[in-house]
C-alpha atoms as a PDB file:
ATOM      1  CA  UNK A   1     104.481  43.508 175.341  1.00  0.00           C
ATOM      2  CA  UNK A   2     100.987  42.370 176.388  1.00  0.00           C
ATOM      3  CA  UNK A   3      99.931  42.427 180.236  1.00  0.00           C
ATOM      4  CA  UNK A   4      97.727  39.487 179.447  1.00  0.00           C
ATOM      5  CA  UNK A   5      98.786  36.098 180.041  1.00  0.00           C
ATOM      6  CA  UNK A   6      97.678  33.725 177.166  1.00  0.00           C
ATOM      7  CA  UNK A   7      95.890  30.617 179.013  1.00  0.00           C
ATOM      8  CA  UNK A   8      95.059  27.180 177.901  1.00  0.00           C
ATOM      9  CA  UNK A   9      92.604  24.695 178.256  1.00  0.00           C
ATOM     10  CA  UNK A  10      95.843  22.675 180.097  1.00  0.00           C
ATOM     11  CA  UNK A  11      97.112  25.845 182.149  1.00  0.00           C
ATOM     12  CA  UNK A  12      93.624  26.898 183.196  1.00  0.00           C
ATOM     13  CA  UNK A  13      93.767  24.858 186.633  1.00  0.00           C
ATOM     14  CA  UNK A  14      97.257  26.888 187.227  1.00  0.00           C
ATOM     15  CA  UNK A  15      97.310  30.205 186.090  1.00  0.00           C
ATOM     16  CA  UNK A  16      93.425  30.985 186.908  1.00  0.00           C
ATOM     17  CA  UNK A  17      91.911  28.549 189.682  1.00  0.00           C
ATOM     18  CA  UNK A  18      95.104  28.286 191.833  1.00  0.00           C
ATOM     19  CA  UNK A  19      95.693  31.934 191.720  1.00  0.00           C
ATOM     20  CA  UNK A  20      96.519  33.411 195.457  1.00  0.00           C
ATOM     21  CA  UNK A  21      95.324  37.276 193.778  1.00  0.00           C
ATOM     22  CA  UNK A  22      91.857  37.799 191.718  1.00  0.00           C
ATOM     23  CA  UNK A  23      91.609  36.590 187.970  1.00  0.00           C
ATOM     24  CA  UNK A  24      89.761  38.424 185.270  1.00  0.00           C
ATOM     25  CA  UNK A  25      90.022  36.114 182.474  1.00  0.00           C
ATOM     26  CA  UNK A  26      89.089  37.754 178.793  1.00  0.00           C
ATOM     27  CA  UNK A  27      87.327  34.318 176.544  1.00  0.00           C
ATOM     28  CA  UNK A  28      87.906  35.582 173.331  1.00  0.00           C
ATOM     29  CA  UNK A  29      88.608  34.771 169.613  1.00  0.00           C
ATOM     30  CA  UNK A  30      90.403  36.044 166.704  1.00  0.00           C
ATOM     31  CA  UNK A  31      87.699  36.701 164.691  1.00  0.00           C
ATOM     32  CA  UNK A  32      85.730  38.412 166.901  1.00  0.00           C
ATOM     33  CA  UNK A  33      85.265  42.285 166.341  1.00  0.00           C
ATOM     34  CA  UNK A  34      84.011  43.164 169.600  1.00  0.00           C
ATOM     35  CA  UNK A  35      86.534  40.892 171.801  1.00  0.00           C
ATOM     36  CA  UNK A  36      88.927  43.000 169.237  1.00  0.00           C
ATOM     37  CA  UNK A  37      87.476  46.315 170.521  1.00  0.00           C
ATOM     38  CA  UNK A  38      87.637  45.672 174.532  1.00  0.00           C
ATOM     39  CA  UNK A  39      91.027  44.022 174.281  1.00  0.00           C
ATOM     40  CA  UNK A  40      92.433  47.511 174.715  1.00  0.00           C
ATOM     41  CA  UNK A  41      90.568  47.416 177.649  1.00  0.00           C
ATOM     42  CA  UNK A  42      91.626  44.514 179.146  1.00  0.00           C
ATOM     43  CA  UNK A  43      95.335  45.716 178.455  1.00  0.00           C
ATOM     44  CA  UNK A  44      94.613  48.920 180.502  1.00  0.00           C
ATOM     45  CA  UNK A  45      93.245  47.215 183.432  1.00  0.00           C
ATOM     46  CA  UNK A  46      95.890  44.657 183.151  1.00  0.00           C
ATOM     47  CA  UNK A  47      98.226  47.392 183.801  1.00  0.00           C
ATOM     48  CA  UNK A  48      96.502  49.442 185.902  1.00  0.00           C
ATOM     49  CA  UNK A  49      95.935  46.121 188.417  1.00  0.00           C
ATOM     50  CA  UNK A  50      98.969  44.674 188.107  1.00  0.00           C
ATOM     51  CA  UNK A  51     100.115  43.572 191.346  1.00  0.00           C
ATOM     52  CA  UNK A  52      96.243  43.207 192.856  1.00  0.00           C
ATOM     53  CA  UNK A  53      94.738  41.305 189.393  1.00  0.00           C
ATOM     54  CA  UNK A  54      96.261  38.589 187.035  1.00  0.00           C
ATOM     55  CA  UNK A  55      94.597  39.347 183.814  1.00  0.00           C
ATOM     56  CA  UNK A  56      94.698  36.723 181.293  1.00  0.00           C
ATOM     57  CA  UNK A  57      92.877  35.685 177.890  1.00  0.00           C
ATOM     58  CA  UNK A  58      92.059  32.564 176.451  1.00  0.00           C
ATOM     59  CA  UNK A  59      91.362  31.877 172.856  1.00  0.00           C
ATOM     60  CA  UNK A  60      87.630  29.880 173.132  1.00  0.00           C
ATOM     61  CA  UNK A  61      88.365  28.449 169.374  1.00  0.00           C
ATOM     62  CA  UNK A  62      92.104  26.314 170.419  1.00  0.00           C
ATOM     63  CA  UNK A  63      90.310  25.664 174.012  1.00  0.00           C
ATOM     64  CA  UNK A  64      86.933  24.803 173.534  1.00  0.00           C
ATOM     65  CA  UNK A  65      86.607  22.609 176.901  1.00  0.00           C
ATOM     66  CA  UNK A  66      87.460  25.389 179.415  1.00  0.00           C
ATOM     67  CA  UNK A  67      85.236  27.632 177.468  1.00  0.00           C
ATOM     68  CA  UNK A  68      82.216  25.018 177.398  1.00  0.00           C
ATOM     69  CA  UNK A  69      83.002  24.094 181.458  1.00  0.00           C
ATOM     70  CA  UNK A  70      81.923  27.364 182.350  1.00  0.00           C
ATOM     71  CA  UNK A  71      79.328  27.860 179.252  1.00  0.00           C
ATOM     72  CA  UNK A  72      80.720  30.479 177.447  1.00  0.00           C
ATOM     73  CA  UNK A  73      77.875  31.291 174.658  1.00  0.00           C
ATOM     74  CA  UNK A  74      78.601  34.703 173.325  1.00  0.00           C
ATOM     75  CA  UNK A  75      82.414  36.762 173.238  1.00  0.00           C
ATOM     76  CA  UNK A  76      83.797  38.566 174.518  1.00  0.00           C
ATOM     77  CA  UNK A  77      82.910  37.328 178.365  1.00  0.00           C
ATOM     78  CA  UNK A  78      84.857  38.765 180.726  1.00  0.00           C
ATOM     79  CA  UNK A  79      84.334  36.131 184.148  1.00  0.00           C
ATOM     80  CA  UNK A  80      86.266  37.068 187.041  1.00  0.00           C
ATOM     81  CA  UNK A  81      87.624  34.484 189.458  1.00  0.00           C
ATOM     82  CA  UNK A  82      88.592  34.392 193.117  1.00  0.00           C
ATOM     83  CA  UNK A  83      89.709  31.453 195.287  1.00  0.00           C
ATOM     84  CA  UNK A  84      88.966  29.136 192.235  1.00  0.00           C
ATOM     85  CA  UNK A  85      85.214  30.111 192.425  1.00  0.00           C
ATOM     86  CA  UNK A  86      83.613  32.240 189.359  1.00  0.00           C
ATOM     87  CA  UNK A  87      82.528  35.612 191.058  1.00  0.00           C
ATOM     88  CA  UNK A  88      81.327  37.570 188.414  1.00  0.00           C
ATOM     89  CA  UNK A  89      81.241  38.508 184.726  1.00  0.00           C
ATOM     90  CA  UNK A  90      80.487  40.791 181.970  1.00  0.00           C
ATOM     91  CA  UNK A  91      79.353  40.001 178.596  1.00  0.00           C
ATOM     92  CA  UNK A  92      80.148  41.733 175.598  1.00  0.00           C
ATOM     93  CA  UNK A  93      82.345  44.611 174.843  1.00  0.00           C
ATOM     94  CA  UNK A  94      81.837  46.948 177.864  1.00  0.00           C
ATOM     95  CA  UNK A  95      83.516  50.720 179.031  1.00  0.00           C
ATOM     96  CA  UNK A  96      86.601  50.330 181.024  1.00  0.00           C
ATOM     97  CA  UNK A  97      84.645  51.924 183.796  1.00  0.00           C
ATOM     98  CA  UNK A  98      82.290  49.307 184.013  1.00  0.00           C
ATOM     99  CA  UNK A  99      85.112  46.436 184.171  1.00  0.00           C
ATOM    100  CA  UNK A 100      87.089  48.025 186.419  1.00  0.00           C
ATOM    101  CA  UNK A 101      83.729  49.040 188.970  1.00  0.00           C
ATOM    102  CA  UNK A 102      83.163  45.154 188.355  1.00  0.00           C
ATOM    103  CA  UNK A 103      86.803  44.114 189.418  1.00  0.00           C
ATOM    104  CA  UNK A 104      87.362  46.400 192.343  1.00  0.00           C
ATOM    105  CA  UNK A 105      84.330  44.123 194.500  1.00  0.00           C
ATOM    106  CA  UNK A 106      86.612  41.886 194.358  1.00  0.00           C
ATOM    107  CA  UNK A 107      90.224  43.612 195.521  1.00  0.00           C
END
């Protein structure tokens, strides 16, 4: 069972802006080898968060709007959100140590 929440371009608002805890959301795509290498990652850190960090990914080829909205050019981006406001992200496929230095700013 994955950690990560699967988001949409319709539960966006919901599960990432209205979120009372930090987001890190993982824009991603199937056939994408390095989104395919830090999803591992993102799994570890959902887990190792869970409870401080909702860690969700959304799929930039079936939501192309929400990915556009906050100009999502290369994956995998990893953007982290707080009070509805982007705070931070991390482009490409990084160490877990450098997403979870990145996250705990934010905790």
């Amino acid at each position: 069972m994955s950690a990560a929440v699967q988001v949409t371009d319709g539960t966006f608002k919901a599960d990432v802006l209205d979120s009372d805890v930090p987001v890190l959301v993982d824009f991603w795509a199937p056939w994408c080898g390095p989104c395919r290498m830090v999803a591992p990652v993102v799994e570890e850190i959902a887990d190792q968060y869970a409870g401080q960090v909702k860690v969700v990914k959304l799929n930039t080829d079936e939501n192309p709007n929400t990915a556009s909205q906050y100009g999502i050019r290369s994956i995998p981006t990893l953007m982290i959100f707080k009070g509805g406001q982007r705070v931070d992200m991390v482009v490409g496929a990084v160490p877990k140590t450098t997403l979870a230095s990145t996250l705990e700013k934010y905790l």
